[in-house]
C-alpha atoms as a PDB file:
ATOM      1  CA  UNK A   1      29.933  41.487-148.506  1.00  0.00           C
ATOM      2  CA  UNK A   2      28.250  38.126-148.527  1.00  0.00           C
ATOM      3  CA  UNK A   3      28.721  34.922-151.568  1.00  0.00           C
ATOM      4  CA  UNK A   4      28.332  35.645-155.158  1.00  0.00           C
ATOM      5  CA  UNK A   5      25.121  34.042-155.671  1.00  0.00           C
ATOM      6  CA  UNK A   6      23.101  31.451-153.850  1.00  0.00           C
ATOM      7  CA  UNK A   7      23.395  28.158-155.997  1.00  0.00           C
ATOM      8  CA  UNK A   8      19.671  26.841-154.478  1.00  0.00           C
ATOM      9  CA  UNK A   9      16.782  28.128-155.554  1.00  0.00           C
ATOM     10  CA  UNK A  10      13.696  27.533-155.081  1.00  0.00           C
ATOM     11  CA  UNK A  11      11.162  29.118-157.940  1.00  0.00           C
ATOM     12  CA  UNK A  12      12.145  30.229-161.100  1.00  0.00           C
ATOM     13  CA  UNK A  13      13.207  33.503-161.876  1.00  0.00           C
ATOM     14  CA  UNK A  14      12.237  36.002-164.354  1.00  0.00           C
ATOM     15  CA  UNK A  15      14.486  38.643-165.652  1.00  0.00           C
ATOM     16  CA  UNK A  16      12.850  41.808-165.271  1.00  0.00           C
ATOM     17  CA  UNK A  17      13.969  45.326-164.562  1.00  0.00           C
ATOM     18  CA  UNK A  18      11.038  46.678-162.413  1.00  0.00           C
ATOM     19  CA  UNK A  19      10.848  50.072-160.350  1.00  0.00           C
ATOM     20  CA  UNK A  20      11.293  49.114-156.697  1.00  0.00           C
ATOM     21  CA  UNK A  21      10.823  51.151-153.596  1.00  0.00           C
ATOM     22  CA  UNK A  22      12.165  49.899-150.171  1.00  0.00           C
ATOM     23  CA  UNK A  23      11.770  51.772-146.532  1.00  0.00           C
ATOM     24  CA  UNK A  24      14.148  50.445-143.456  1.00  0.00           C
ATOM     25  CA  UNK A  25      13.317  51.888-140.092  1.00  0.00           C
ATOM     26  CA  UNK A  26      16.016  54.488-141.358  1.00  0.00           C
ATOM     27  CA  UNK A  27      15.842  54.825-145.052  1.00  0.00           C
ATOM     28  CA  UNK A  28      13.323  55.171-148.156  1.00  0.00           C
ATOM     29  CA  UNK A  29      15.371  54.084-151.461  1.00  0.00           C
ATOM     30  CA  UNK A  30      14.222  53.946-154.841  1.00  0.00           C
ATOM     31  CA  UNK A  31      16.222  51.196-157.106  1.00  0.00           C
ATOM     32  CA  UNK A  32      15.318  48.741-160.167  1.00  0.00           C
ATOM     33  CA  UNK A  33      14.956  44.828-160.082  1.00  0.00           C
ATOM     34  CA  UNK A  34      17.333  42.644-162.014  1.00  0.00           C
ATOM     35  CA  UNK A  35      15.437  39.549-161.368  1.00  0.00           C
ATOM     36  CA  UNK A  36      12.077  38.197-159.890  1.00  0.00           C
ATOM     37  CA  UNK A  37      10.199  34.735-158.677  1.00  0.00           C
ATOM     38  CA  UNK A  38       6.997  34.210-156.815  1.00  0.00           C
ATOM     39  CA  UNK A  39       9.174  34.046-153.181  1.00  0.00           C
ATOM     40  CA  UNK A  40      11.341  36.933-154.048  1.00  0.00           C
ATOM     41  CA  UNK A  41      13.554  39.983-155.691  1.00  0.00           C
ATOM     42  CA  UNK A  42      16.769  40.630-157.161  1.00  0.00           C
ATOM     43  CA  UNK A  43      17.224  44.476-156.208  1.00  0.00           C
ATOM     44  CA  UNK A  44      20.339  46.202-158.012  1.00  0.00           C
ATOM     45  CA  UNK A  45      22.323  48.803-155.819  1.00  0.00           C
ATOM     46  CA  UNK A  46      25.878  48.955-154.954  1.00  0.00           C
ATOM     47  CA  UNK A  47      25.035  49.171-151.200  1.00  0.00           C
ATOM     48  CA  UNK A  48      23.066  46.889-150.474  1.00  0.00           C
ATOM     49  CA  UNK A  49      21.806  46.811-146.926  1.00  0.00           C
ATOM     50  CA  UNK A  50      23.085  43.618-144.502  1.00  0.00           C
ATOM     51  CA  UNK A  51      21.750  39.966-144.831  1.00  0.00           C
ATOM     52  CA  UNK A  52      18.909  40.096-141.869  1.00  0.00           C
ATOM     53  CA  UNK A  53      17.497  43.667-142.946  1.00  0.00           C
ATOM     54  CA  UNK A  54      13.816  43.174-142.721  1.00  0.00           C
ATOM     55  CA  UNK A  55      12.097  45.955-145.154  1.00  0.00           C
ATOM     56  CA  UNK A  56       8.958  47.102-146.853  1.00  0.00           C
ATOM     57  CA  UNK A  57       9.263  47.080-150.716  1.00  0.00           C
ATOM     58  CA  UNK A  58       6.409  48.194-152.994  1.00  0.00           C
ATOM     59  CA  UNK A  59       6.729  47.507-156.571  1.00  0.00           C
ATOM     60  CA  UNK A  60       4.292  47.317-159.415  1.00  0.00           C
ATOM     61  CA  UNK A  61       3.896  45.289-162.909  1.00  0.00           C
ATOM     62  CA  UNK A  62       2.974  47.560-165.165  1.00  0.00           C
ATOM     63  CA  UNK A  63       1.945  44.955-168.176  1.00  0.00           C
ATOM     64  CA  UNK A  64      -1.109  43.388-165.402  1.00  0.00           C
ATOM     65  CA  UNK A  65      -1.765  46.447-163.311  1.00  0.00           C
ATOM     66  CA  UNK A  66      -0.820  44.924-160.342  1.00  0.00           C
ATOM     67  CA  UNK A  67       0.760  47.204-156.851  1.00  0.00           C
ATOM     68  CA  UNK A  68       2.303  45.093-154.862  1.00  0.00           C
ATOM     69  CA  UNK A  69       3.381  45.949-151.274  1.00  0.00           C
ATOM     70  CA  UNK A  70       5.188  43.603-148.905  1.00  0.00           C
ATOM     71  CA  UNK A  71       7.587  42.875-145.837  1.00  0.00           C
ATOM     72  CA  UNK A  72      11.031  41.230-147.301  1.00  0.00           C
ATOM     73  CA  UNK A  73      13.661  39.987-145.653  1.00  0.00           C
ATOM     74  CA  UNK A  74      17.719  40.556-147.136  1.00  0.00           C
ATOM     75  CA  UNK A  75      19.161  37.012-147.671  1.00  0.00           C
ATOM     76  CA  UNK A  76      21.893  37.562-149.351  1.00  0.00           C
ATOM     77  CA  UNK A  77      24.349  40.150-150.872  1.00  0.00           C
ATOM     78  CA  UNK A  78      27.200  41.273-153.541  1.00  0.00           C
ATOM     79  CA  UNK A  79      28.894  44.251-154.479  1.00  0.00           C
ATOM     80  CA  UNK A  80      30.882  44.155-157.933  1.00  0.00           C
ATOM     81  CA  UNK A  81      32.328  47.526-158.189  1.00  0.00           C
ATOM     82  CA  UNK A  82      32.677  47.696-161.993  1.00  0.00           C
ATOM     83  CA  UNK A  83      28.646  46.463-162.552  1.00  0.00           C
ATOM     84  CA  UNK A  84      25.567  47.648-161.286  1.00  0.00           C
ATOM     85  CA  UNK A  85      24.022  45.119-162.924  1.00  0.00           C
ATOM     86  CA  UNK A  86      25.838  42.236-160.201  1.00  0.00           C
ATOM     87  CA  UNK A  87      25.826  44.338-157.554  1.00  0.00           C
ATOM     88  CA  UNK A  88      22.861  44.321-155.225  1.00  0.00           C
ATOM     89  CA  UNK A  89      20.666  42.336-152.954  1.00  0.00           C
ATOM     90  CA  UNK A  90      18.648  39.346-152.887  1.00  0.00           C
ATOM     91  CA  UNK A  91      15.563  39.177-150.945  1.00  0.00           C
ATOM     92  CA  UNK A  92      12.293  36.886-149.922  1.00  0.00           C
ATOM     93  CA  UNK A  93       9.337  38.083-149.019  1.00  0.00           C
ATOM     94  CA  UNK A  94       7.800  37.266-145.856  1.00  0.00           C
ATOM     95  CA  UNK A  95       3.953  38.596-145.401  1.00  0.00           C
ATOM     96  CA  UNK A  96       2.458  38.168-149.419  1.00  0.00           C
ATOM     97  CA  UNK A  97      -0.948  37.633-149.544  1.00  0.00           C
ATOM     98  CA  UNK A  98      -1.716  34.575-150.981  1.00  0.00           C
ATOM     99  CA  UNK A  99      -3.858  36.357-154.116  1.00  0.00           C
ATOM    100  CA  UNK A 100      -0.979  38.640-155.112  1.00  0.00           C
ATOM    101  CA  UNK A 101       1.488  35.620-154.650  1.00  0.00           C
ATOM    102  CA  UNK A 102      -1.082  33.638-156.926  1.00  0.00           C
ATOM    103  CA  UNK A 103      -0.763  36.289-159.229  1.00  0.00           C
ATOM    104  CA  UNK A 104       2.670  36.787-159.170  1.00  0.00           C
ATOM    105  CA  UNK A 105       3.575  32.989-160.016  1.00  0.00           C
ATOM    106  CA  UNK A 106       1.202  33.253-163.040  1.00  0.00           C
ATOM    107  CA  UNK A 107       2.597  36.473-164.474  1.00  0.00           C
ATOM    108  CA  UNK A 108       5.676  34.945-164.148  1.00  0.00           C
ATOM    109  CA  UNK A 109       4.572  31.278-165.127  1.00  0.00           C
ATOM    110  CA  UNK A 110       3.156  32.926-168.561  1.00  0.00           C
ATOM    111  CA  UNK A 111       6.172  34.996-168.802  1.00  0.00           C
ATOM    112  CA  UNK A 112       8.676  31.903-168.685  1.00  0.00           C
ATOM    113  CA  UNK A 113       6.283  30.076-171.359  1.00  0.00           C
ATOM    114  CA  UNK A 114       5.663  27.409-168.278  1.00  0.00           C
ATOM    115  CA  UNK A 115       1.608  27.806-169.146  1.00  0.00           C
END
């Protein structure tokens, strides 16, 4: 697949394991997060789909009763055969509304003891 991991980022990221569901044109697959900021998702799988996939994720934090729904984009890839944990996909969303982005970056502001 694609580099390790992307040395630039641009929010912080909060280590989370969240339930995550994401639709393609041709599949609906059900996974868990490894990692998330206000811009985007760290989606464990070892197959993840190729950098360019455009999908619809819905996802939900539990702790502020929040759904979220949203059109993401796959930016980047890795498979490491011995870890789940490694292996997955890295994606930004594309269409968030501005509220749910709001309160995504405080949940994970307040999270990260930035607040």
């Amino acid at each position: 697949m694609s580099q390790a991991f992307p040395a630039v980022r641009k929010s912080e990221r909060l280590p989370i394991t969240l339930e995550v569901n994401f639709k393609t044109e041709l599949e609906f697959l059900n996974s868990k997060t490894r990692n998330i900021s206000a811009g985007g998702m760290f989606i464990r799988t070892f197959y993840p789909l190729p950098e360019g996939t455009e999908l619809n994720v819905r996802f939900s934090i539990p702790e502020i009763e929040v759904d979220f729904s949203v059109v993401a984009k796959v930016v980047w890839s890795a498979v490491v055969r011995e870890s789940e944990d490694e292996s997955g996909m890295g994606i930004n969303f594309l269409n968030m509304s501005e509220e749910k982005s709001e309160i995504l970056k405080n949940y994970i502001e307040k999270k990260l003891g930035m607040i």
